[in-house]
PDB file of N, CA and C in Angstrom:
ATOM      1  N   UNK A   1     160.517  80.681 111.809  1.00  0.00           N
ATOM      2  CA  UNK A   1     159.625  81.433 110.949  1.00  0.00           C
ATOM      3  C   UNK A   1     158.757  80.465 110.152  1.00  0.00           C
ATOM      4  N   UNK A   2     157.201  80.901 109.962  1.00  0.00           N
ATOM      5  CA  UNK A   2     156.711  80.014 109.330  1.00  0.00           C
ATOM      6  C   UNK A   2     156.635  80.137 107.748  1.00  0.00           C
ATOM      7  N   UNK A   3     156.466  78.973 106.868  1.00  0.00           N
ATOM      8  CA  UNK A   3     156.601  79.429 105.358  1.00  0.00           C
ATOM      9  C   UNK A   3     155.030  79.770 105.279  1.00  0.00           C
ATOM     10  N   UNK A   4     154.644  81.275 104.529  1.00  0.00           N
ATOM     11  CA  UNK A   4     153.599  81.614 104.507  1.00  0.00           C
ATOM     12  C   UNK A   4     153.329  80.466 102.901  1.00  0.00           C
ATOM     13  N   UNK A   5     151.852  80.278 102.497  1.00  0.00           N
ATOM     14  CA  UNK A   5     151.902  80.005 101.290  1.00  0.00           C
ATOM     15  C   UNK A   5     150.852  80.767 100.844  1.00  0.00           C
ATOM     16  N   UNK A   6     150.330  81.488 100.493  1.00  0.00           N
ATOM     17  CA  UNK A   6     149.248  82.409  99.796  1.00  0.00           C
ATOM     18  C   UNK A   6     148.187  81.435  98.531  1.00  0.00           C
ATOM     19  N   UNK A   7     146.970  81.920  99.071  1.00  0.00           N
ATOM     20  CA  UNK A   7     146.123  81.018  98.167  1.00  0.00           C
ATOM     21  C   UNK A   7     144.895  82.360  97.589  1.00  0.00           C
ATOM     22  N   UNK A   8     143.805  81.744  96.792  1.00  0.00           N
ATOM     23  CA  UNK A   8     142.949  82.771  96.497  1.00  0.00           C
ATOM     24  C   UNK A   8     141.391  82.206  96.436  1.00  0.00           C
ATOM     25  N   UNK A   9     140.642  82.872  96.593  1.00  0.00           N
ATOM     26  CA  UNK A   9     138.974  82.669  96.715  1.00  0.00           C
ATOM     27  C   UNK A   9     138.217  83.049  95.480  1.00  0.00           C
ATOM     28  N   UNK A  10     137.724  82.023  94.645  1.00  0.00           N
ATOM     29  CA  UNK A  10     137.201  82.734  94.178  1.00  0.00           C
ATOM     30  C   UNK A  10     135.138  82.299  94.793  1.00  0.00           C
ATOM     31  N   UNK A  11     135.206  83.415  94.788  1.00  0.00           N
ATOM     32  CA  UNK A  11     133.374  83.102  95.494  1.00  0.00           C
ATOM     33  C   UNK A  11     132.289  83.259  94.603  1.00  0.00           C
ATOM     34  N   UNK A  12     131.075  82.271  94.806  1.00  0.00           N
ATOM     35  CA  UNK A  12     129.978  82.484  94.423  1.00  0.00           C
ATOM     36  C   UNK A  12     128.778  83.569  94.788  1.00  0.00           C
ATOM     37  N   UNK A  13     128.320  83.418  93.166  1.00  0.00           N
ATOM     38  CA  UNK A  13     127.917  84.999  94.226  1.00  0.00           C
ATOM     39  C   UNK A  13     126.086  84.735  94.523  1.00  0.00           C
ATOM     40  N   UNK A  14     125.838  83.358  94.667  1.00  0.00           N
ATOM     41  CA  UNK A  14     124.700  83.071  95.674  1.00  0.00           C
ATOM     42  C   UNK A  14     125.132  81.437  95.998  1.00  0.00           C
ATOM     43  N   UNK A  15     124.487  81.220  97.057  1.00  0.00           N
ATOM     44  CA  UNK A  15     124.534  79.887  97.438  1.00  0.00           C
ATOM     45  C   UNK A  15     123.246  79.388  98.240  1.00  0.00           C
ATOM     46  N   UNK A  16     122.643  78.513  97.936  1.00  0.00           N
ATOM     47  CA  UNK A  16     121.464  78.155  98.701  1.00  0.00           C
ATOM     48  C   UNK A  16     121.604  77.245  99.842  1.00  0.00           C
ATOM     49  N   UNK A  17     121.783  76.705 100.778  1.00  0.00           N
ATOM     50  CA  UNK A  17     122.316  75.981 101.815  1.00  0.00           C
ATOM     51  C   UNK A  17     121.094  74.986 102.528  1.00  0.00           C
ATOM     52  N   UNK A  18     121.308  73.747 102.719  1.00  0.00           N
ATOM     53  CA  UNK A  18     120.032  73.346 103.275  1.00  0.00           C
ATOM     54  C   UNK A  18     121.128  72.791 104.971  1.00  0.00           C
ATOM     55  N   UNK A  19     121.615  72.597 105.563  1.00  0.00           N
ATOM     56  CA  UNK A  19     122.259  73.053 106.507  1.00  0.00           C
ATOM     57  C   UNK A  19     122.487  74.544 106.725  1.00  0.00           C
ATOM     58  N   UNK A  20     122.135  74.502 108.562  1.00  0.00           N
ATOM     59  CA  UNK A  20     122.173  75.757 109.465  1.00  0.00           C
ATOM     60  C   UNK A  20     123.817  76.417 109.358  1.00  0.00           C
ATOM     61  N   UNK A  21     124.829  75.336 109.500  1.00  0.00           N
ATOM     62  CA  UNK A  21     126.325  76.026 109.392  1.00  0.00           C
ATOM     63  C   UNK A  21     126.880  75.762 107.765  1.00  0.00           C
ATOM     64  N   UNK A  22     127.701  76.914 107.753  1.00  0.00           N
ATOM     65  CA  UNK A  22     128.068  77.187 106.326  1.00  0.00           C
ATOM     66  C   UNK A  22     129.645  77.010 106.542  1.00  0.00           C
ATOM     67  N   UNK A  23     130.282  76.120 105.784  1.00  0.00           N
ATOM     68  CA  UNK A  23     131.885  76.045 105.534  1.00  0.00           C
ATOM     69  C   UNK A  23     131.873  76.958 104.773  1.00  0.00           C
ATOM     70  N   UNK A  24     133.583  77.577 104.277  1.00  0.00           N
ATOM     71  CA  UNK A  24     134.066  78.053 103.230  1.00  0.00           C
ATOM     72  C   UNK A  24     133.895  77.000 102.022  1.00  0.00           C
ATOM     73  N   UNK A  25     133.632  76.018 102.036  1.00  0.00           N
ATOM     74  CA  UNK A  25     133.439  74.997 100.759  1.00  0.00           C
ATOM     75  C   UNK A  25     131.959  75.633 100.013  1.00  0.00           C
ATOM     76  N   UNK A  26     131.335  75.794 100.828  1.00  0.00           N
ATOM     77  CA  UNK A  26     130.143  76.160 100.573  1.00  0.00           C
ATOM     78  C   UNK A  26     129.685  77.276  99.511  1.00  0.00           C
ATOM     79  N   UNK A  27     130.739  78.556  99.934  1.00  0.00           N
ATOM     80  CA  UNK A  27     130.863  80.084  99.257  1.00  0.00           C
ATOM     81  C   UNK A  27     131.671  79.985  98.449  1.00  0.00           C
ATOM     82  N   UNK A  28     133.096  79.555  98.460  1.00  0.00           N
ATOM     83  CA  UNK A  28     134.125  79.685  97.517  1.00  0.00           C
ATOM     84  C   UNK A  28     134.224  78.676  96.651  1.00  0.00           C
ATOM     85  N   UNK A  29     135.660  78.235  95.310  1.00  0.00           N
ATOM     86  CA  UNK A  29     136.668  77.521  95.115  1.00  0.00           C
ATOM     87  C   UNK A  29     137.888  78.078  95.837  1.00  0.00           C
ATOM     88  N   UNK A  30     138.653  77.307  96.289  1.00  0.00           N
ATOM     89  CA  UNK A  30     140.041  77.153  96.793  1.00  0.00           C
ATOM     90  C   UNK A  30     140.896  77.176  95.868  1.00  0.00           C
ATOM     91  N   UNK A  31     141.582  77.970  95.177  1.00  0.00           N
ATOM     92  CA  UNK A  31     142.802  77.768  94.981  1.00  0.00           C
ATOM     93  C   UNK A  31     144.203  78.135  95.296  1.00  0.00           C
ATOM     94  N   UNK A  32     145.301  76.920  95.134  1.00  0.00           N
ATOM     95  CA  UNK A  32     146.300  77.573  95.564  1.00  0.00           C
ATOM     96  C   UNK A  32     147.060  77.295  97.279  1.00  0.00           C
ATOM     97  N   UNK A  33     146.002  76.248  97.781  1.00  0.00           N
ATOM     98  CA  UNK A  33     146.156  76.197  98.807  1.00  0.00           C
ATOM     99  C   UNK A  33     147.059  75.277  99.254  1.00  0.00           C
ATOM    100  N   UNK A  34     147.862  75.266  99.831  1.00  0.00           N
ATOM    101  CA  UNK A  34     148.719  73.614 100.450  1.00  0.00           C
ATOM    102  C   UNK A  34     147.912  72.836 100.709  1.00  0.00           C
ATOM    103  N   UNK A  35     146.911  72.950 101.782  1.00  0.00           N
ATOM    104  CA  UNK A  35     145.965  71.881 102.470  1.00  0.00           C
ATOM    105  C   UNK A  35     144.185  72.546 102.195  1.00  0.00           C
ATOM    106  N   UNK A  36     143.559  72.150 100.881  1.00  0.00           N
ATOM    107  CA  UNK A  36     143.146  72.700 100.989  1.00  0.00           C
ATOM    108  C   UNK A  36     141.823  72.204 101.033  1.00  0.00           C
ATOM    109  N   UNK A  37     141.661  71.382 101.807  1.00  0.00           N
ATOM    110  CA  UNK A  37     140.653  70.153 102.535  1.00  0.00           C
ATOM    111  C   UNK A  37     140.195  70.717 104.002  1.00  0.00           C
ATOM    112  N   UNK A  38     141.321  71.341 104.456  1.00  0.00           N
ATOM    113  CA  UNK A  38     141.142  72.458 105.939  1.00  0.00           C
ATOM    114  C   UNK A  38     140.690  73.562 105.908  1.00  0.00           C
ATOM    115  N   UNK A  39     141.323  74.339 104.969  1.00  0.00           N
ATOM    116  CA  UNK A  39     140.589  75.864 104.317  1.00  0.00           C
ATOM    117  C   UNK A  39     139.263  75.116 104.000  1.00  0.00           C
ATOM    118  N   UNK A  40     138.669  74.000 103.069  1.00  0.00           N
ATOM    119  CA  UNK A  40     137.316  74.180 102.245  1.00  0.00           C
ATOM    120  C   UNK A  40     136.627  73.884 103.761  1.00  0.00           C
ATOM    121  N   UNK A  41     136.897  73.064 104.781  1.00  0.00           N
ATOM    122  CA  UNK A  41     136.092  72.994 105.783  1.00  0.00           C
ATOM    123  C   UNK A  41     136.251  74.088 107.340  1.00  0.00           C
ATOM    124  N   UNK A  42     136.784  75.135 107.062  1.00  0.00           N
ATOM    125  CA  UNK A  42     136.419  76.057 107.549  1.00  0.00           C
ATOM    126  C   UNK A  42     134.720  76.928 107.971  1.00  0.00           C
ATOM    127  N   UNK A  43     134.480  76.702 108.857  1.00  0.00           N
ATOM    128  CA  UNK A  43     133.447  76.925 109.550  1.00  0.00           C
ATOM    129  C   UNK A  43     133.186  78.238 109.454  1.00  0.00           C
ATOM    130  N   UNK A  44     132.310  79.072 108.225  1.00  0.00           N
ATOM    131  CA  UNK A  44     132.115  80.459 108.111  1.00  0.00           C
ATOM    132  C   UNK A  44     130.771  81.109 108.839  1.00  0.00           C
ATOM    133  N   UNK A  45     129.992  80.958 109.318  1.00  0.00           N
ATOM    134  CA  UNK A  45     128.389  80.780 110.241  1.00  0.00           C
ATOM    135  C   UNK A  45     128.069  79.769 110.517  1.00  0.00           C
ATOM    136  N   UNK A  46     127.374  80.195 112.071  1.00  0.00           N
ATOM    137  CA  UNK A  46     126.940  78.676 112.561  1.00  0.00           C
ATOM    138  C   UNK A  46     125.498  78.997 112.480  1.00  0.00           C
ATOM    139  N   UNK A  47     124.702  78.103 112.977  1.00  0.00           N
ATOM    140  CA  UNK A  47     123.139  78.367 112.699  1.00  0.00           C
ATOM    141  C   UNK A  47     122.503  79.281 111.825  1.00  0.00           C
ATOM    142  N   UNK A  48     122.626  79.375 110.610  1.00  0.00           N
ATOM    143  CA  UNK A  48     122.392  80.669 109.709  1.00  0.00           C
ATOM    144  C   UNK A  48     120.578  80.219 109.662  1.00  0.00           C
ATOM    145  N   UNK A  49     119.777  81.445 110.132  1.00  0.00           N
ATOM    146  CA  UNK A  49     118.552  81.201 110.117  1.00  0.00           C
ATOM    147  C   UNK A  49     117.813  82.188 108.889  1.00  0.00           C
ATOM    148  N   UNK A  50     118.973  83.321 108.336  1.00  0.00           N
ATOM    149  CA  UNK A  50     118.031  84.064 107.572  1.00  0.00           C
ATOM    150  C   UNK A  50     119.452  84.232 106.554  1.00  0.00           C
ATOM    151  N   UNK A  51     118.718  84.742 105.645  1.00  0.00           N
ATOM    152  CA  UNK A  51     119.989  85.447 104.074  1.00  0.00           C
ATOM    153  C   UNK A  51     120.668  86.153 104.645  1.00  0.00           C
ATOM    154  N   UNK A  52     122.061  86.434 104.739  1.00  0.00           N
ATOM    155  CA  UNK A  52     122.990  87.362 104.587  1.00  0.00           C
ATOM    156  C   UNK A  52     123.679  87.474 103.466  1.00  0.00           C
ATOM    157  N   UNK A  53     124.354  88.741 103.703  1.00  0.00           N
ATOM    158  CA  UNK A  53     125.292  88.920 102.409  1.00  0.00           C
ATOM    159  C   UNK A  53     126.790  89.198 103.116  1.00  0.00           C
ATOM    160  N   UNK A  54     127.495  88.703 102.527  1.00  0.00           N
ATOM    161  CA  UNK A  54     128.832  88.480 103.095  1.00  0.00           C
ATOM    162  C   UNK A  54     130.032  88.618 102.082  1.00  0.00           C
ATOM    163  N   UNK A  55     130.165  90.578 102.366  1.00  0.00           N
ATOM    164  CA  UNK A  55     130.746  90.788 101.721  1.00  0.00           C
ATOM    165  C   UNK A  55     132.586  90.166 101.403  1.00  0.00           C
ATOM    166  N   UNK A  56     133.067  90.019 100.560  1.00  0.00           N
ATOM    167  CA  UNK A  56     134.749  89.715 100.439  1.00  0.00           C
ATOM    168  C   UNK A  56     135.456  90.159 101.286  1.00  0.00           C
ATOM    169  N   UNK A  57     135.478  91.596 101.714  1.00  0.00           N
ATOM    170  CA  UNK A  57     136.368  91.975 102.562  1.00  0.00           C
ATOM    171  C   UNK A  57     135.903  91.691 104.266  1.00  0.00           C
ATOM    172  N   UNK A  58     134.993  91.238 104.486  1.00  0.00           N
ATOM    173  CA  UNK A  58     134.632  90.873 105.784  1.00  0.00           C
ATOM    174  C   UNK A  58     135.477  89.095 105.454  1.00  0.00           C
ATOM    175  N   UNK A  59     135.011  88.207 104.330  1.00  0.00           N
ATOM    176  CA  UNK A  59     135.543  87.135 104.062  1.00  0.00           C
ATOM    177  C   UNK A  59     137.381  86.695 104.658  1.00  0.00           C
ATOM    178  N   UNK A  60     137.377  88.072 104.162  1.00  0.00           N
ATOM    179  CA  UNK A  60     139.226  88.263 103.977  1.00  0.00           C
ATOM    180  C   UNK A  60     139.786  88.485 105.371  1.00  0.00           C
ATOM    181  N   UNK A  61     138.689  89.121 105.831  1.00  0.00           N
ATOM    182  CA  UNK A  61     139.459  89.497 107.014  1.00  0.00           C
ATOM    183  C   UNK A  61     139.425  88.295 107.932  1.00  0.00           C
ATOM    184  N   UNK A  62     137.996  87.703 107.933  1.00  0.00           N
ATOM    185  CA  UNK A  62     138.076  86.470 108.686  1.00  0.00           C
ATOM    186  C   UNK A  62     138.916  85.465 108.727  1.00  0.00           C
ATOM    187  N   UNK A  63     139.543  85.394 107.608  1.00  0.00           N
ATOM    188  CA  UNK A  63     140.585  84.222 106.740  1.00  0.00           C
ATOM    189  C   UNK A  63     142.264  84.528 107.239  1.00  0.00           C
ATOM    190  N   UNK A  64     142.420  85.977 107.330  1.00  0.00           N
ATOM    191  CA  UNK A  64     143.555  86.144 107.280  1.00  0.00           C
ATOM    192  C   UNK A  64     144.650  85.871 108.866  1.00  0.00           C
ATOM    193  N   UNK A  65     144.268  84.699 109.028  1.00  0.00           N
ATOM    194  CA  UNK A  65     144.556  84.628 110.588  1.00  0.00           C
ATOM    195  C   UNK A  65     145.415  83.048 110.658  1.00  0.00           C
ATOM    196  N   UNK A  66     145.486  82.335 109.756  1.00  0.00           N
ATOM    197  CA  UNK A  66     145.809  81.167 109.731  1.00  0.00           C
ATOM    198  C   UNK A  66     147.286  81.196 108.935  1.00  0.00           C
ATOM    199  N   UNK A  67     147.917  79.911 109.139  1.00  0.00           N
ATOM    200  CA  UNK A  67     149.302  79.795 108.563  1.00  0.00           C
ATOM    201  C   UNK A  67     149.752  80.387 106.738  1.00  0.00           C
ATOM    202  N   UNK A  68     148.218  80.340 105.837  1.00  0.00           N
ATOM    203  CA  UNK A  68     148.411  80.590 104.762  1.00  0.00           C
ATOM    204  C   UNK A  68     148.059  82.302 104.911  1.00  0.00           C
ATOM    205  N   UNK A  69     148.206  82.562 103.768  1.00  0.00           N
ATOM    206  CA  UNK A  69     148.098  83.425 103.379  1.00  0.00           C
ATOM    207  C   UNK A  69     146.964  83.999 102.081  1.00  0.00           C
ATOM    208  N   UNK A  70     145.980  84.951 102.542  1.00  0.00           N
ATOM    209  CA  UNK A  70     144.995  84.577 101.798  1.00  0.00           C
ATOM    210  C   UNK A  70     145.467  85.748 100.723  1.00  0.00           C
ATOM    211  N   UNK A  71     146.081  85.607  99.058  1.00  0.00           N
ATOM    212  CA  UNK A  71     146.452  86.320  98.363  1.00  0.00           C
ATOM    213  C   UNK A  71     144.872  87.244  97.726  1.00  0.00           C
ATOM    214  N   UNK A  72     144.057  86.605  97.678  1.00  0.00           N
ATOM    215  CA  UNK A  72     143.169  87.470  97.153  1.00  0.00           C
ATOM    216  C   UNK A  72     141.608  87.110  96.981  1.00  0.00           C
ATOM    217  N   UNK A  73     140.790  87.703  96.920  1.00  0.00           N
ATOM    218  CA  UNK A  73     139.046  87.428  96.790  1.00  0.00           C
ATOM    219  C   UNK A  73     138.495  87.604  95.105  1.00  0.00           C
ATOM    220  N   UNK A  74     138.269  86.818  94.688  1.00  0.00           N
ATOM    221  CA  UNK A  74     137.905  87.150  93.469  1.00  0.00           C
ATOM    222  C   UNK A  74     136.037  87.173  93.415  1.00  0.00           C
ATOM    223  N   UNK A  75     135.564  88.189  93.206  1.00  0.00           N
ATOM    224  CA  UNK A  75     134.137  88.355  93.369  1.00  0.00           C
ATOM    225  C   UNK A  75     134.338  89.637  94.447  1.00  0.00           C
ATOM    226  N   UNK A  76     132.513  90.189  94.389  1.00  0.00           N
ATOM    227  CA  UNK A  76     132.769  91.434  95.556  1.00  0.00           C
ATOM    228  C   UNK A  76     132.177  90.643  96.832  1.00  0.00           C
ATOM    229  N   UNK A  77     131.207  89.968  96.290  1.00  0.00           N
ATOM    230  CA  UNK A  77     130.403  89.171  97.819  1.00  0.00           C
ATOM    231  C   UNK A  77     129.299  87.973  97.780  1.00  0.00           C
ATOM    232  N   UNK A  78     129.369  87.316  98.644  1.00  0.00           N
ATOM    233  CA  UNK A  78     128.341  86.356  98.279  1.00  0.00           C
ATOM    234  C   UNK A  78     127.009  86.410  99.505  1.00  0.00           C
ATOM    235  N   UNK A  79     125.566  86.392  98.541  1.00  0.00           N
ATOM    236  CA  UNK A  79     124.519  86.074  99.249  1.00  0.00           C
ATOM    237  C   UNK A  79     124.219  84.245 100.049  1.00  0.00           C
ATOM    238  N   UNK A  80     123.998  84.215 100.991  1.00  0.00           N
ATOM    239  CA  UNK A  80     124.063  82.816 101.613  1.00  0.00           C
ATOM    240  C   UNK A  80     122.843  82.589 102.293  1.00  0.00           C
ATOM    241  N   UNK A  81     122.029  81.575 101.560  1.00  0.00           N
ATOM    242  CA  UNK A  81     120.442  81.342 101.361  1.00  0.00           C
ATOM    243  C   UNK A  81     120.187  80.167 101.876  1.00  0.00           C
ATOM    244  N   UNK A  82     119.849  80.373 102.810  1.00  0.00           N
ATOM    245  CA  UNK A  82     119.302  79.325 103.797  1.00  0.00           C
ATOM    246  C   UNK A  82     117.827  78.461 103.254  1.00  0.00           C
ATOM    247  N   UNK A  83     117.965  76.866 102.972  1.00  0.00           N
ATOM    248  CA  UNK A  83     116.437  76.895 102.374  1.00  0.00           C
ATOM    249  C   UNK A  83     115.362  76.369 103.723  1.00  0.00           C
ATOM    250  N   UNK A  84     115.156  76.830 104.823  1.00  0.00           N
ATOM    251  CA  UNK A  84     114.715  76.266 105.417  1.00  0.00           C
ATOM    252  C   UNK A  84     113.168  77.426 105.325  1.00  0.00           C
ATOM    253  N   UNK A  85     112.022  76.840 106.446  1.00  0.00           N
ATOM    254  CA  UNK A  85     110.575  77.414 106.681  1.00  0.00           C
ATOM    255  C   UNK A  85     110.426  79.174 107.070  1.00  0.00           C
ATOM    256  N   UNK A  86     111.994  79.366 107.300  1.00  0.00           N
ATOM    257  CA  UNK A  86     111.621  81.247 107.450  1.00  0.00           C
ATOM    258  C   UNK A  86     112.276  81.783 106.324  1.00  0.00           C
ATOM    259  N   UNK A  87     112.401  81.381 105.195  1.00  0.00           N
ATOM    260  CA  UNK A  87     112.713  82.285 103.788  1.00  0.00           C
ATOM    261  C   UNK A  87     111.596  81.883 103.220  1.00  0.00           C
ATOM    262  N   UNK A  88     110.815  83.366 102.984  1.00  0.00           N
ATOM    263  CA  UNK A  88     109.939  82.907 101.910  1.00  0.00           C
ATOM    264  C   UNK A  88     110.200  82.945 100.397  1.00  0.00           C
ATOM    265  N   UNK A  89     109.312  82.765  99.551  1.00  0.00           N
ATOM    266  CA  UNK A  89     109.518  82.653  98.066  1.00  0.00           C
ATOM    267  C   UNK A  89     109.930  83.962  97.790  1.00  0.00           C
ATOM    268  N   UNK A  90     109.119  85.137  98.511  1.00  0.00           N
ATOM    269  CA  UNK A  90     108.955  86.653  97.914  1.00  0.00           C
ATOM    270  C   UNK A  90     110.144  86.872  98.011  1.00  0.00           C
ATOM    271  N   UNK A  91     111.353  86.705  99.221  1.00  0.00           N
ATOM    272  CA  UNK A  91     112.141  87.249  99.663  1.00  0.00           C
ATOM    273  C   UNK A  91     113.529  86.625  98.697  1.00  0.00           C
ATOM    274  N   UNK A  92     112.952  85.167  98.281  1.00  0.00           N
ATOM    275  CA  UNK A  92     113.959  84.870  97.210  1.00  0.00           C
ATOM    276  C   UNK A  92     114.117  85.451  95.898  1.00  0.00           C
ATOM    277  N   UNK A  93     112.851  85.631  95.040  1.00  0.00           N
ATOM    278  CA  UNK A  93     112.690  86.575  94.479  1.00  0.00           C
ATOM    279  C   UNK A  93     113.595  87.677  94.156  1.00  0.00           C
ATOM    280  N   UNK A  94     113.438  88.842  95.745  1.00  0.00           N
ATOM    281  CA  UNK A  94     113.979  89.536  95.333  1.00  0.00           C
ATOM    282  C   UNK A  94     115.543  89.766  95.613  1.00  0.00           C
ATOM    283  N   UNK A  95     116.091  88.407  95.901  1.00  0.00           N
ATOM    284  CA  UNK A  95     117.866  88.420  95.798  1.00  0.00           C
ATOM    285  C   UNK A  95     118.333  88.256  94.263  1.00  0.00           C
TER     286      UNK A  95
END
């Protein structure tokens, strides 16, 4: 049996990104984690070309698959803002 260890997220609730792939380092703090150098470099989108919003419980669900245990999301969701040539100003604006 494995020892679960339960950790928690707490997320930002925008992030501007100048890289296409987004870790969990990126959106959250880690706490709570045994290893939590593996959780922060967790690979959450790859090529992100436009804003999404990415709600917690999509977060959670993605997470909940590994040896820990993800005890909880603190925040409802985070926007993830790509700064590259297809976001314009207007569209930042209105996040």
């Amino acid at each position: 049996m494995q020892n679960l260890h339960a950790y928690r997220l707490y997320l930002n609730h925008r992030v501007e990104i100048k890289e296409s792939d987004v870790r969990l380092r990126d959106i959250a703090r880690v706490d709570g984690a045994s290893n939590p150098e593996v959780l922060e470099g967790k690979l959450i989108a790859r090529n992100l070309q436009r804003p999404v919003y990415l709600p917690a419980g999509e977060l959670q669900s993605r997470l909940n698959n590994g040896p820990e245990s993800l005890e909880r999301v603190h925040g409802v969701g985070v926007w993830i803002i790509p700064l590259n040539r297809t976001v314009s100003v207007g569209k930042l604006e209105e996040m």
